[in-house]
N, C-alpha and C. Protein backbone atom coordinates (compact mmCIF):
# COMPACT_ATOMS: atom_id res chain seq x y z
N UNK A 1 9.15 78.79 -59.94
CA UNK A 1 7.85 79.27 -59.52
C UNK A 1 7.13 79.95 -60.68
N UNK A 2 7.85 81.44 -61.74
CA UNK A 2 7.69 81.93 -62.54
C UNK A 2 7.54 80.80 -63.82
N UNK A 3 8.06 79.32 -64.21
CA UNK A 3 8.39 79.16 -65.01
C UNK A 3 7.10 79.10 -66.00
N UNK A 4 5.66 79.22 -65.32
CA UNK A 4 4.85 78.94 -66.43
C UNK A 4 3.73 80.10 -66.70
N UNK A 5 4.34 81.05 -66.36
CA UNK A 5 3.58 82.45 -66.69
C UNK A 5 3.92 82.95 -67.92
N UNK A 6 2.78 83.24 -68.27
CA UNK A 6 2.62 84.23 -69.77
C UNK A 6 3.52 84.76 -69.95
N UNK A 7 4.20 85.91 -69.73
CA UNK A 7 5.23 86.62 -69.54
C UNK A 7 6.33 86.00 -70.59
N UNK A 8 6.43 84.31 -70.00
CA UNK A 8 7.82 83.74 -71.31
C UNK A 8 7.17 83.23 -72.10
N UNK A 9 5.89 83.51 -72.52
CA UNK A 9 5.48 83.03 -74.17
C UNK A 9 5.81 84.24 -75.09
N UNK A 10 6.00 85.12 -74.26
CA UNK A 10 6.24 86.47 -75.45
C UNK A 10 8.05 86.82 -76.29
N UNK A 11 8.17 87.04 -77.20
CA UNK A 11 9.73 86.80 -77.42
C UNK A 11 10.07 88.17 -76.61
N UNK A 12 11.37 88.20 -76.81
CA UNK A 12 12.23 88.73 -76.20
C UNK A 12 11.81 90.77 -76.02
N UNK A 13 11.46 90.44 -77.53
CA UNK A 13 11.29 92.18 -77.18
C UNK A 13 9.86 92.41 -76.65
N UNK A 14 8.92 91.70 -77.05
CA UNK A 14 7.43 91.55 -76.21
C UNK A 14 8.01 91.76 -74.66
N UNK A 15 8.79 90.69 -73.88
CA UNK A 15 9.38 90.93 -73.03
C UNK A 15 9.30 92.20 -72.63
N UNK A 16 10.29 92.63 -73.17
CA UNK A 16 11.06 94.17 -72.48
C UNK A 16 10.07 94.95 -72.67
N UNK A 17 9.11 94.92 -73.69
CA UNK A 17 7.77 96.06 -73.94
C UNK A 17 7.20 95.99 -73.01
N UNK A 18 6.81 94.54 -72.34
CA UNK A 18 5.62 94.79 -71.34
C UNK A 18 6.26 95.05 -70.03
N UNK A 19 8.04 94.88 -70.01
CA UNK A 19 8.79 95.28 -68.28
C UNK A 19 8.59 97.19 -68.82
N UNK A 20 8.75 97.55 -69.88
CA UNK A 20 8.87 98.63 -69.55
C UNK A 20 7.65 99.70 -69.87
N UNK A 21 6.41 99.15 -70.16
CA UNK A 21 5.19 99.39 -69.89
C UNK A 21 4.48 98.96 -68.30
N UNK A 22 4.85 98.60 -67.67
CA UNK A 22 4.87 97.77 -66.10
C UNK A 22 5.76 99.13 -65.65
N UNK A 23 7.18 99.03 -65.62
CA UNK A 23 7.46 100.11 -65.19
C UNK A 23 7.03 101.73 -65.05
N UNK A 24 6.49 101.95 -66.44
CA UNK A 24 5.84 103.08 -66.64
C UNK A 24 4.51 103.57 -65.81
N UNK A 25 3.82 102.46 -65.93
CA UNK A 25 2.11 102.53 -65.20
C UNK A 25 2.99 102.83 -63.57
N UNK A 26 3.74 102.07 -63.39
CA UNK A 26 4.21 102.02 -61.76
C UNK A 26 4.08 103.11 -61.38
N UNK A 27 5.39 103.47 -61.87
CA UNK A 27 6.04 104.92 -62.05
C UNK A 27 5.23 106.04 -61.74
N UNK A 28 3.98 106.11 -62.45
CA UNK A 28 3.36 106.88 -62.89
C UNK A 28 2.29 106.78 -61.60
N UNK A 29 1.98 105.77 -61.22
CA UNK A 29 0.71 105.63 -59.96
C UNK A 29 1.82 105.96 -58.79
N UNK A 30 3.11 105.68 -58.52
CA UNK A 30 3.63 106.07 -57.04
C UNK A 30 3.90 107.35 -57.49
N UNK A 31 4.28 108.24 -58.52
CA UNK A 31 4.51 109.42 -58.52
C UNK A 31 2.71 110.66 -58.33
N UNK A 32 1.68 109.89 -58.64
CA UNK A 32 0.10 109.92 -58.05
C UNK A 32 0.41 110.18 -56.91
N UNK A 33 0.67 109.33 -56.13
CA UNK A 33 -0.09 108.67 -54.70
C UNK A 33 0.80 109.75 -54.21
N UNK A 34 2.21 110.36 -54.37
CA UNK A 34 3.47 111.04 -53.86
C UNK A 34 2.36 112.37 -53.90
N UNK A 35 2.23 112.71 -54.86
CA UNK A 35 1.31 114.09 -55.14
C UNK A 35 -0.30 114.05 -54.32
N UNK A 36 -0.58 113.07 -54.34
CA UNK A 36 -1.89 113.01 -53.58
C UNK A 36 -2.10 113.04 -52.36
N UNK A 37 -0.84 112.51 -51.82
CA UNK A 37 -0.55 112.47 -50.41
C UNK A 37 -0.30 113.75 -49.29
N UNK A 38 0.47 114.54 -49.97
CA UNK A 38 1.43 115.70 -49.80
C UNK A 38 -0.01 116.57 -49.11
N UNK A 39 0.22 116.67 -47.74
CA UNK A 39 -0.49 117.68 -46.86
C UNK A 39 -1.51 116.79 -46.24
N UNK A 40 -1.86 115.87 -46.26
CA UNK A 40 -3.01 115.05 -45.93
C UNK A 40 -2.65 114.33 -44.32
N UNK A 41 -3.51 114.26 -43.51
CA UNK A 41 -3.31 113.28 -42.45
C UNK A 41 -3.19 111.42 -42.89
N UNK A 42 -2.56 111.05 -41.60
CA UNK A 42 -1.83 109.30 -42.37
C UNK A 42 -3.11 108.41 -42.77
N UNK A 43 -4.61 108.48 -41.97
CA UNK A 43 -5.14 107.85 -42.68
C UNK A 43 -5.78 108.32 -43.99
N UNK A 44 -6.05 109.29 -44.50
CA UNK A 44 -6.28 109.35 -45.95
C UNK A 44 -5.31 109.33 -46.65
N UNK A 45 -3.84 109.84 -46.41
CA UNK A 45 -3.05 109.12 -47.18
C UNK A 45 -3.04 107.60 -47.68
N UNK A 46 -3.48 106.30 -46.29
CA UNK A 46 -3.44 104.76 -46.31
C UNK A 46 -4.59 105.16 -47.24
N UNK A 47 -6.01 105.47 -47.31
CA UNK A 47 -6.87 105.31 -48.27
C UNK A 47 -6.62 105.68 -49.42
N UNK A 48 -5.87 106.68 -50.02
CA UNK A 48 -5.33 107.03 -51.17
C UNK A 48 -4.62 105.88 -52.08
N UNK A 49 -3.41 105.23 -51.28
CA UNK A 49 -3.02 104.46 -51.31
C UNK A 49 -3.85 103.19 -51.99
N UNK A 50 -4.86 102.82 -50.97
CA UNK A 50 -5.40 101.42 -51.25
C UNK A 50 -6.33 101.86 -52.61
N UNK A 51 -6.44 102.92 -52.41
CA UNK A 51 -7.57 103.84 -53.67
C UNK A 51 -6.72 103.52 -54.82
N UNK A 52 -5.71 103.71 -55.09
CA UNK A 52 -5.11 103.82 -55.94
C UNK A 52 -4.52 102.32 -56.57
N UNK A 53 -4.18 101.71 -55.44
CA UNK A 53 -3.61 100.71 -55.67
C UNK A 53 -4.92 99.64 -56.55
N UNK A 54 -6.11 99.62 -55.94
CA UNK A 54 -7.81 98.80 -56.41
C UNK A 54 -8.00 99.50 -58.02
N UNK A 55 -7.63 100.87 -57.55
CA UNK A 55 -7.69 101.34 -59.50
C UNK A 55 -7.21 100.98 -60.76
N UNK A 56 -5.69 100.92 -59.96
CA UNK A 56 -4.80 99.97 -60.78
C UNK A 56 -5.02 98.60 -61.03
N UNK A 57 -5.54 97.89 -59.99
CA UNK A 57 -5.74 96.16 -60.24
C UNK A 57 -6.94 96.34 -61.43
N UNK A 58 -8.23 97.18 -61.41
CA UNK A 58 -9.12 97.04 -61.96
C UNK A 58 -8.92 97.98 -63.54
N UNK A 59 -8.10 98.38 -63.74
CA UNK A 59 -7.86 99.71 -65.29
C UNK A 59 -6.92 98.72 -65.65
N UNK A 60 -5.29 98.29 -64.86
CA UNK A 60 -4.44 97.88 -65.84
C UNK A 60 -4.94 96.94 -66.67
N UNK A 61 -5.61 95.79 -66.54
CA UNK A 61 -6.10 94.57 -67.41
C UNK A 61 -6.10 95.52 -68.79
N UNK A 62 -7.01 96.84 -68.72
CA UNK A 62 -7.20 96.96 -70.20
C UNK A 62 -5.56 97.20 -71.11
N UNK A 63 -4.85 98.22 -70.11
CA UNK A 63 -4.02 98.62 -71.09
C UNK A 63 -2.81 97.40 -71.45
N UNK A 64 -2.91 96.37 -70.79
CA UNK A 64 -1.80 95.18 -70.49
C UNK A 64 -2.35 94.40 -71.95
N UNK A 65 -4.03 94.71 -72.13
CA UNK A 65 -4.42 94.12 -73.57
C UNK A 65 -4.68 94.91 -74.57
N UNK A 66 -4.68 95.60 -74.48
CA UNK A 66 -4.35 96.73 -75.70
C UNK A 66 -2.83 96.52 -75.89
N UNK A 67 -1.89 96.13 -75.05
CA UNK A 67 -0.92 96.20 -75.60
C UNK A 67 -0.57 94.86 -76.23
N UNK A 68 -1.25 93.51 -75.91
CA UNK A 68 -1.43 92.39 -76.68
C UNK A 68 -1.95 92.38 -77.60
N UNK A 69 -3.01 92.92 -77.93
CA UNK A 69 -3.43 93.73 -79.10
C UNK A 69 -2.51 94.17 -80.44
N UNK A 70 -1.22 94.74 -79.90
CA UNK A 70 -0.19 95.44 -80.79
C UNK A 70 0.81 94.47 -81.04
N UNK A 71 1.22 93.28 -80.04
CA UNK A 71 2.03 92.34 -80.62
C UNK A 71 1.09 91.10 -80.94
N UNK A 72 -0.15 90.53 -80.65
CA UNK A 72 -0.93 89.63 -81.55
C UNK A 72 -1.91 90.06 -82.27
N UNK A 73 -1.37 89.26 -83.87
CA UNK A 73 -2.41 89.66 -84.52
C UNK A 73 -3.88 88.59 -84.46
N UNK A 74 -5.03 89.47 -84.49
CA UNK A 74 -6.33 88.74 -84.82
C UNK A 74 -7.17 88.50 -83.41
N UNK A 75 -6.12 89.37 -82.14
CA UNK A 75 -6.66 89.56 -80.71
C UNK A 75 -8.14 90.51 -81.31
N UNK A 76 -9.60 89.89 -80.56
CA UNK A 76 -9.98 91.13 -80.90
C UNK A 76 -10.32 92.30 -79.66
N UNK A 77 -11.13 93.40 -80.19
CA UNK A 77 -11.21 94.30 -79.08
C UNK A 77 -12.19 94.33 -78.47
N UNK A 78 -12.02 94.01 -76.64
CA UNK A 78 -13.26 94.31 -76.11
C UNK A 78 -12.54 94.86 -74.82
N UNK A 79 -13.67 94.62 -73.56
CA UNK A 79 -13.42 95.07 -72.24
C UNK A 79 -12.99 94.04 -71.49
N UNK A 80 -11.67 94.25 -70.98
CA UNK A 80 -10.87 93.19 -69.85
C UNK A 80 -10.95 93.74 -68.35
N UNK A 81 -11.30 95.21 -68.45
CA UNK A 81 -11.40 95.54 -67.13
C UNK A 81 -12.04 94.40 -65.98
N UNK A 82 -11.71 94.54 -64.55
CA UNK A 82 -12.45 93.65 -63.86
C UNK A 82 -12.63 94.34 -62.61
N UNK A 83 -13.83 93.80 -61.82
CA UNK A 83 -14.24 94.39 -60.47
C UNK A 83 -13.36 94.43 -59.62
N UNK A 84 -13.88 95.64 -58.92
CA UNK A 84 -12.68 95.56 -57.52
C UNK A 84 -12.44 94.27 -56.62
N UNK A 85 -11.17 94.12 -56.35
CA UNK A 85 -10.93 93.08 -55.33
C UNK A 85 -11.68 93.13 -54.21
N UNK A 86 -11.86 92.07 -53.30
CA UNK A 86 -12.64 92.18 -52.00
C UNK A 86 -11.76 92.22 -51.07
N UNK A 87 -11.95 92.72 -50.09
CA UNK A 87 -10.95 92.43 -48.55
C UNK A 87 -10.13 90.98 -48.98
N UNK A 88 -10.42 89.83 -48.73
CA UNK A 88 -9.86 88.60 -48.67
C UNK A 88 -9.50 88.75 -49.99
N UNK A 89 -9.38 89.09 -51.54
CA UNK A 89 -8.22 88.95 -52.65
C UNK A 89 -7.19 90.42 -52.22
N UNK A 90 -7.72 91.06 -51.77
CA UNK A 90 -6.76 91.75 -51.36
C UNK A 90 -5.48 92.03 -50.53
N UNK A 91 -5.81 91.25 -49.23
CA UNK A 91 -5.34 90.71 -48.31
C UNK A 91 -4.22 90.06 -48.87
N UNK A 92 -4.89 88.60 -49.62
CA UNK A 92 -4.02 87.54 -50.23
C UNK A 92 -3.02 88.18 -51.68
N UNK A 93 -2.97 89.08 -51.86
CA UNK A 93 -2.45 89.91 -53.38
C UNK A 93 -1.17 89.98 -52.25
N UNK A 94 -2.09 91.50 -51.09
CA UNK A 94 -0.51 92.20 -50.49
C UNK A 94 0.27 91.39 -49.76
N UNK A 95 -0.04 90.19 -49.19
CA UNK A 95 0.74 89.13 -48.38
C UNK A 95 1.30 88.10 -49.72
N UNK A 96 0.80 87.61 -50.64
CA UNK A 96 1.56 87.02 -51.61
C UNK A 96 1.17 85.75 -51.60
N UNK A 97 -0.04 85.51 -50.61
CA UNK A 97 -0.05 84.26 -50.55
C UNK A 97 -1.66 83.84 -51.31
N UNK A 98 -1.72 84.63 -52.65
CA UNK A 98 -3.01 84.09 -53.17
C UNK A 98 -2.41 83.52 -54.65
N UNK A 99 -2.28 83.82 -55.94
CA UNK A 99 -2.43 83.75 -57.23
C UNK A 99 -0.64 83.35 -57.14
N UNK A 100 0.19 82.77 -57.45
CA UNK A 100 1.46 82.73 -57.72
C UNK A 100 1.95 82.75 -59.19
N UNK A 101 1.78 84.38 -59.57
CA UNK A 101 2.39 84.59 -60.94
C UNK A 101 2.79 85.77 -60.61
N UNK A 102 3.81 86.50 -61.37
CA UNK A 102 4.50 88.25 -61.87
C UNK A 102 3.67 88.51 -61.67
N UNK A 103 2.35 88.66 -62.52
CA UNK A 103 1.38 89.92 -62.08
C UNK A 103 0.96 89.85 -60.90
N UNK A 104 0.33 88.60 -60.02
CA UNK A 104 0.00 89.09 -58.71
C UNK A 104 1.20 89.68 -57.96
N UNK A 105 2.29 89.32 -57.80
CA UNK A 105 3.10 89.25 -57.16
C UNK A 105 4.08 90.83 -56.93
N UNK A 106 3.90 91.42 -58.44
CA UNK A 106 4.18 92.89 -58.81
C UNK A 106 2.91 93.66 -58.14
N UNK A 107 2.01 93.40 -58.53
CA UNK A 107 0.91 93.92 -57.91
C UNK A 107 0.80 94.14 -56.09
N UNK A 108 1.26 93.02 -55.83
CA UNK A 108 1.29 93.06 -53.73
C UNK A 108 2.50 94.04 -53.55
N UNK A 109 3.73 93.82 -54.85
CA UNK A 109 5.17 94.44 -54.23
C UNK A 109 4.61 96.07 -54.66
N UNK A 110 3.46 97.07 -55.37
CA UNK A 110 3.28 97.57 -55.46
C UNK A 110 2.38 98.57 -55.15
N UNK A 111 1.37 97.21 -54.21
CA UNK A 111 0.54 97.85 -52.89
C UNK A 111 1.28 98.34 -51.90
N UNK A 112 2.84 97.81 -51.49
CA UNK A 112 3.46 97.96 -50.38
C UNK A 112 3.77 99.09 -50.61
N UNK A 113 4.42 99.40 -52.33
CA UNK A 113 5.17 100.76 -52.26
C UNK A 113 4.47 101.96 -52.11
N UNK A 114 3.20 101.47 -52.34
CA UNK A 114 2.07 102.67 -52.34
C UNK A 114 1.78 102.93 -50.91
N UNK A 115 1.58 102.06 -50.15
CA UNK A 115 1.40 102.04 -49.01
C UNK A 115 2.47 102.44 -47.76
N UNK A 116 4.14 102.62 -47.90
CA UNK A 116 5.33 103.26 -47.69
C UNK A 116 4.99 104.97 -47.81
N UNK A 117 5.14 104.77 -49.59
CA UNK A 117 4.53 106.69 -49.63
C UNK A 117 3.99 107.24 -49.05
N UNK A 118 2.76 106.39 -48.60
CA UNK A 118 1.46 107.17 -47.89
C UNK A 118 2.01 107.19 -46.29
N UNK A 119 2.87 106.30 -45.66
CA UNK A 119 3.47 106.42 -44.39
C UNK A 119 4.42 107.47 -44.30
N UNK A 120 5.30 107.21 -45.32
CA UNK A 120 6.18 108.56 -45.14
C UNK A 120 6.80 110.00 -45.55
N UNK A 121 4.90 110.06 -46.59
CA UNK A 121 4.89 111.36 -47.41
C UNK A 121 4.56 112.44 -46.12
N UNK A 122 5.45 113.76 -46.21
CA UNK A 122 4.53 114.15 -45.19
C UNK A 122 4.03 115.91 -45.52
């Protein structure tokens, strides 16, 4: 399914840079949403959540190329950011059944986790 995503054009340590830059951003937005949550009733927690989660779809692009930036040379620099998703790419992200690559696919498994927190932060 994975076999023709970006992801394996990069060598090995590109690899692990961008799993453990992926991990980090994660990390870093459910440990957000954990803190943002804390005292709130369940639906602004779910909005926090989806808040957070639309922030992320629309900011990571830049830092995912800034960091292509550092392993290709002669990338140049501009703006990759992109508009918020709509209901229907959104929908299709958190169900899995739109884009079939890692990034969408991390992205839906990371709406869910955001969306868990916000259920059972309390």
């Amino acid at each position: 399914m994975y076999a023709e995503d970006s992801f394996f054009t990069l060598t090995v340590p590109g690899q692990i840079g961008l799993a453990a830059l992926s991990t980090l951003l994660s990390v870093a937005l459910l440990w957000l949403c954990w803190r943002l949550c804390r005292g709130r009733v369940i639906w602004i927690r779910l909005l926090i959540a989806v808040v957070l989660l639309i922030a992320f779809i629309c900011i990571s692009p830049q830092v995912y190329y800034a960091y292509c930036i550092y392993l290709l040379e002669g990338l140049p620099w501009q703006i990759v950011m992109r508009l918020p998703p709509g209901p229907v790419e959104l929908f299709e992200l958190m169900s899995f059944t739109g884009r079939q690559n890692l990034s969408h696919h991390s992205q839906g498994l990371l709406g869910w986790l955001l969306i868990l927190i916000a259920v059972f932060r309390r």
